[in-house]
C-alpha atoms as a PDB file:
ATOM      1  CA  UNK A   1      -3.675   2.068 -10.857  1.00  0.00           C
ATOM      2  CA  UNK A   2      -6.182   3.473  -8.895  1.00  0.00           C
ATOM      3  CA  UNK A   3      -7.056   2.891  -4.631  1.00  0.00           C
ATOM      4  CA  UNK A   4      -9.936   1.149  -6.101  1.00  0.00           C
ATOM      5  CA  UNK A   5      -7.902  -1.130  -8.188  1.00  0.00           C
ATOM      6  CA  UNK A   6      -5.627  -2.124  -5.984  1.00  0.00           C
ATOM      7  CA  UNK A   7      -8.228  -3.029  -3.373  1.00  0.00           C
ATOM      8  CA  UNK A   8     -10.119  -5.333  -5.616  1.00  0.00           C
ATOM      9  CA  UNK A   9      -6.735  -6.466  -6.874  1.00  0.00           C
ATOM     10  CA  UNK A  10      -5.677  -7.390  -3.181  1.00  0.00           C
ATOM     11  CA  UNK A  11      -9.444  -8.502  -2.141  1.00  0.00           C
ATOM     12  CA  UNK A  12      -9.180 -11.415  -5.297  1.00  0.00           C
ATOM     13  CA  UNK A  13      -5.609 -12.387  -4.707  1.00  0.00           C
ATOM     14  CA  UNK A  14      -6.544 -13.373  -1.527  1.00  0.00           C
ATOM     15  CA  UNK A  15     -10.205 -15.194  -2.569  1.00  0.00           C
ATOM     16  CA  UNK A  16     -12.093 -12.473  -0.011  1.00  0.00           C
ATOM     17  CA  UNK A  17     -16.272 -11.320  -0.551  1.00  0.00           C
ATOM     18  CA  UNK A  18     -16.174  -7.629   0.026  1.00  0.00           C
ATOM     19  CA  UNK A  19     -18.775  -8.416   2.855  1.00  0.00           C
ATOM     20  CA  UNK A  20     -15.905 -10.532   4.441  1.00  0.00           C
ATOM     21  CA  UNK A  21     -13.158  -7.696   4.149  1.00  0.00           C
ATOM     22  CA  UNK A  22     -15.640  -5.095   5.382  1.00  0.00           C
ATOM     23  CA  UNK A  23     -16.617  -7.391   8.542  1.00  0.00           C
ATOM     24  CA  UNK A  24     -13.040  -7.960   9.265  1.00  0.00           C
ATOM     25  CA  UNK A  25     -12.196  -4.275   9.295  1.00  0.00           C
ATOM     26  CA  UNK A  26     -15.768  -2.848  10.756  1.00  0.00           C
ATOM     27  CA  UNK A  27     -17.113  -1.022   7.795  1.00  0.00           C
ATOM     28  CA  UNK A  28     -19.973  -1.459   5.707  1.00  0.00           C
ATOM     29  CA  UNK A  29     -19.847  -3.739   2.722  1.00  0.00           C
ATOM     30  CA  UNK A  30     -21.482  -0.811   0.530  1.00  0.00           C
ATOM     31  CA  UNK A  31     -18.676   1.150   1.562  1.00  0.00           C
ATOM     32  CA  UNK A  32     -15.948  -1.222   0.723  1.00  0.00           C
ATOM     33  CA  UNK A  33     -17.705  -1.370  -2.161  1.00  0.00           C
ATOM     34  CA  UNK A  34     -17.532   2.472  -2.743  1.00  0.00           C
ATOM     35  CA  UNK A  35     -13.726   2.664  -2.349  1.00  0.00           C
ATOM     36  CA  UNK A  36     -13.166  -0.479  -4.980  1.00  0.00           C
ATOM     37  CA  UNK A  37     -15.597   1.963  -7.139  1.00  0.00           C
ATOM     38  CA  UNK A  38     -13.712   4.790  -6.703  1.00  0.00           C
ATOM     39  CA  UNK A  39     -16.325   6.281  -5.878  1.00  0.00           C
ATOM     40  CA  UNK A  40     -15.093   7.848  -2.002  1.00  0.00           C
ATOM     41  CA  UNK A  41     -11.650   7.322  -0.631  1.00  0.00           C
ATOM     42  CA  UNK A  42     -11.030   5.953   3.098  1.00  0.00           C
ATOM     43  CA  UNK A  43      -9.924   8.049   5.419  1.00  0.00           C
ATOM     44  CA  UNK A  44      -6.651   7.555   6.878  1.00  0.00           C
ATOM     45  CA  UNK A  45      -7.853   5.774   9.428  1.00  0.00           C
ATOM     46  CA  UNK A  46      -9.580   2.919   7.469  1.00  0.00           C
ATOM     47  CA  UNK A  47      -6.435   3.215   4.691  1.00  0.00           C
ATOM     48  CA  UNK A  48      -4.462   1.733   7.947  1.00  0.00           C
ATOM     49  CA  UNK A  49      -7.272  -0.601   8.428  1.00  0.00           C
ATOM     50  CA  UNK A  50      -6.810  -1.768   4.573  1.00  0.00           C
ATOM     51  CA  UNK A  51      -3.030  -2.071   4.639  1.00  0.00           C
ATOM     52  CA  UNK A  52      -2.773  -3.931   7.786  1.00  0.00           C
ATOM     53  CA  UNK A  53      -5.577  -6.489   7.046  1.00  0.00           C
ATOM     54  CA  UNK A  54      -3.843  -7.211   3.557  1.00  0.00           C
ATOM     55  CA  UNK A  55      -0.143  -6.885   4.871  1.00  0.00           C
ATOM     56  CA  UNK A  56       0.946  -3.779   2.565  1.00  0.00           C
ATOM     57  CA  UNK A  57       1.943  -0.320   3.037  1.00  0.00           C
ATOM     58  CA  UNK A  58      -0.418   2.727   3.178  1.00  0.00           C
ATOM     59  CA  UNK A  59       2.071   3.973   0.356  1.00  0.00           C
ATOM     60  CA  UNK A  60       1.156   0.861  -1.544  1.00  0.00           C
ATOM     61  CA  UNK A  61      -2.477   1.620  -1.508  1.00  0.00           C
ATOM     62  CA  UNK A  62      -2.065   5.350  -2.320  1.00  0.00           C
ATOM     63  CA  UNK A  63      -0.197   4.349  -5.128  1.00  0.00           C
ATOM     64  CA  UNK A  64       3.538   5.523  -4.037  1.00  0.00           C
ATOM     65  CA  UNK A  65       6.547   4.144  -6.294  1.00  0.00           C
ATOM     66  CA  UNK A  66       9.272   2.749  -4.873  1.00  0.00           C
ATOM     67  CA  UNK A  67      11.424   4.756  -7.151  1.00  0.00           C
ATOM     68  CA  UNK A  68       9.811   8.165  -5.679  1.00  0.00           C
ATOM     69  CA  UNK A  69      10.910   6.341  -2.333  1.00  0.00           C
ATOM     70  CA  UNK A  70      14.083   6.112  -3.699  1.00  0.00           C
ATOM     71  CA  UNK A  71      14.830   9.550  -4.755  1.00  0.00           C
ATOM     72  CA  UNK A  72      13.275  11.007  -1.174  1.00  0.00           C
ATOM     73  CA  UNK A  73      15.910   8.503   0.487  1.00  0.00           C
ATOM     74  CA  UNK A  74      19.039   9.591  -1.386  1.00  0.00           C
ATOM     75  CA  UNK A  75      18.347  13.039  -1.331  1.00  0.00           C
ATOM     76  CA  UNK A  76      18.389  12.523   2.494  1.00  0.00           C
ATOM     77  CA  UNK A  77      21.692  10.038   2.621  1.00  0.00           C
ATOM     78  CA  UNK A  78      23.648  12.666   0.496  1.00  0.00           C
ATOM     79  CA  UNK A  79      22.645  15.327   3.097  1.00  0.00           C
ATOM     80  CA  UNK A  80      23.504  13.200   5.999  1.00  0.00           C
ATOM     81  CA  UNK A  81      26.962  11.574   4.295  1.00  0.00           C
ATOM     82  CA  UNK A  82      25.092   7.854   4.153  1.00  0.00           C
ATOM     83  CA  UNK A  83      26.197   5.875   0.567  1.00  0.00           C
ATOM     84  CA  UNK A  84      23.015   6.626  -1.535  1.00  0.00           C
ATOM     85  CA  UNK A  85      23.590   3.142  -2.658  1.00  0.00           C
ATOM     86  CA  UNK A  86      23.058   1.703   0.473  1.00  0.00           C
ATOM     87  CA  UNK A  87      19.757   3.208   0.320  1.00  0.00           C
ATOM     88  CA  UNK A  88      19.205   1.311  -2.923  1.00  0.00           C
ATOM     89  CA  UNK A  89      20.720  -1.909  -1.376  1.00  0.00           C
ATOM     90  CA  UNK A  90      18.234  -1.616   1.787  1.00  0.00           C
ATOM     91  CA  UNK A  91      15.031  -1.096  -0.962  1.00  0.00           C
ATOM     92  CA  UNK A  92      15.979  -3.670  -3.003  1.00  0.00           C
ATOM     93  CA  UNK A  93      16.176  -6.232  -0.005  1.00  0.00           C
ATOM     94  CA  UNK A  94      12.750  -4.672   1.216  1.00  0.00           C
ATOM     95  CA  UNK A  95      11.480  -5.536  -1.885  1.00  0.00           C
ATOM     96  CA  UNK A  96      12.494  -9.184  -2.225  1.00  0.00           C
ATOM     97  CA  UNK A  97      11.446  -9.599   1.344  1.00  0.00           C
ATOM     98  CA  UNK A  98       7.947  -8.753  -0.013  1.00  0.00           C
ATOM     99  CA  UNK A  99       7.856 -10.543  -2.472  1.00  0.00           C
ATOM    100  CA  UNK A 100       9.202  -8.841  -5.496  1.00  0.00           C
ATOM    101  CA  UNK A 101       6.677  -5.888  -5.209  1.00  0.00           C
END
């Protein structure tokens, strides 16, 4: 799934206009509109804008997997001595925190 996607996936979940999104995080509707499009990507800036305003992660919107998360994490926790499944434990109970995503 694309930035795109996932901002018009977020944008209907919630029942928002793009006009409403874009007011609440000071860009122009036609540029909302862009990124849904794929058309330009946000900079990093307005990707923090995004993510706050619809509670997710930057990650999220980029389209990083939790299992990429994962594997980053526990290459760390073996280096530092930490249970690798602790990792796991911690991004499971992130996950049901948010919901299952």
């Amino acid at each position: 799934m694309s930035i795109g996607e996932r901002l018009v996936k977020l944008r209907e979940e919630r029942g928002y206009l793009q006009r409403d999104v874009a007011d609440k995080i000071g860009i122009a509707p036609n540029t909302l509109s862009g990124y849904e499009r794929n058309l330009r990507n946000p900079d990093s800036e307005t990707l923090v804008k995004l993510a706050n305003f619809y509670g997710v992660t930057v990650d999220y919107l980029l389209g990083v997997e939790i299992s990429n998360i994962y594997l980053s994490l526990a290459k760390e926790a073996e280096a530092s001595g930490i249970d690798p499944e602790d990792i796991k434990l911690a991004i499971e109970t992130i996950k049901k925190l948010r919901g299952g995503k």
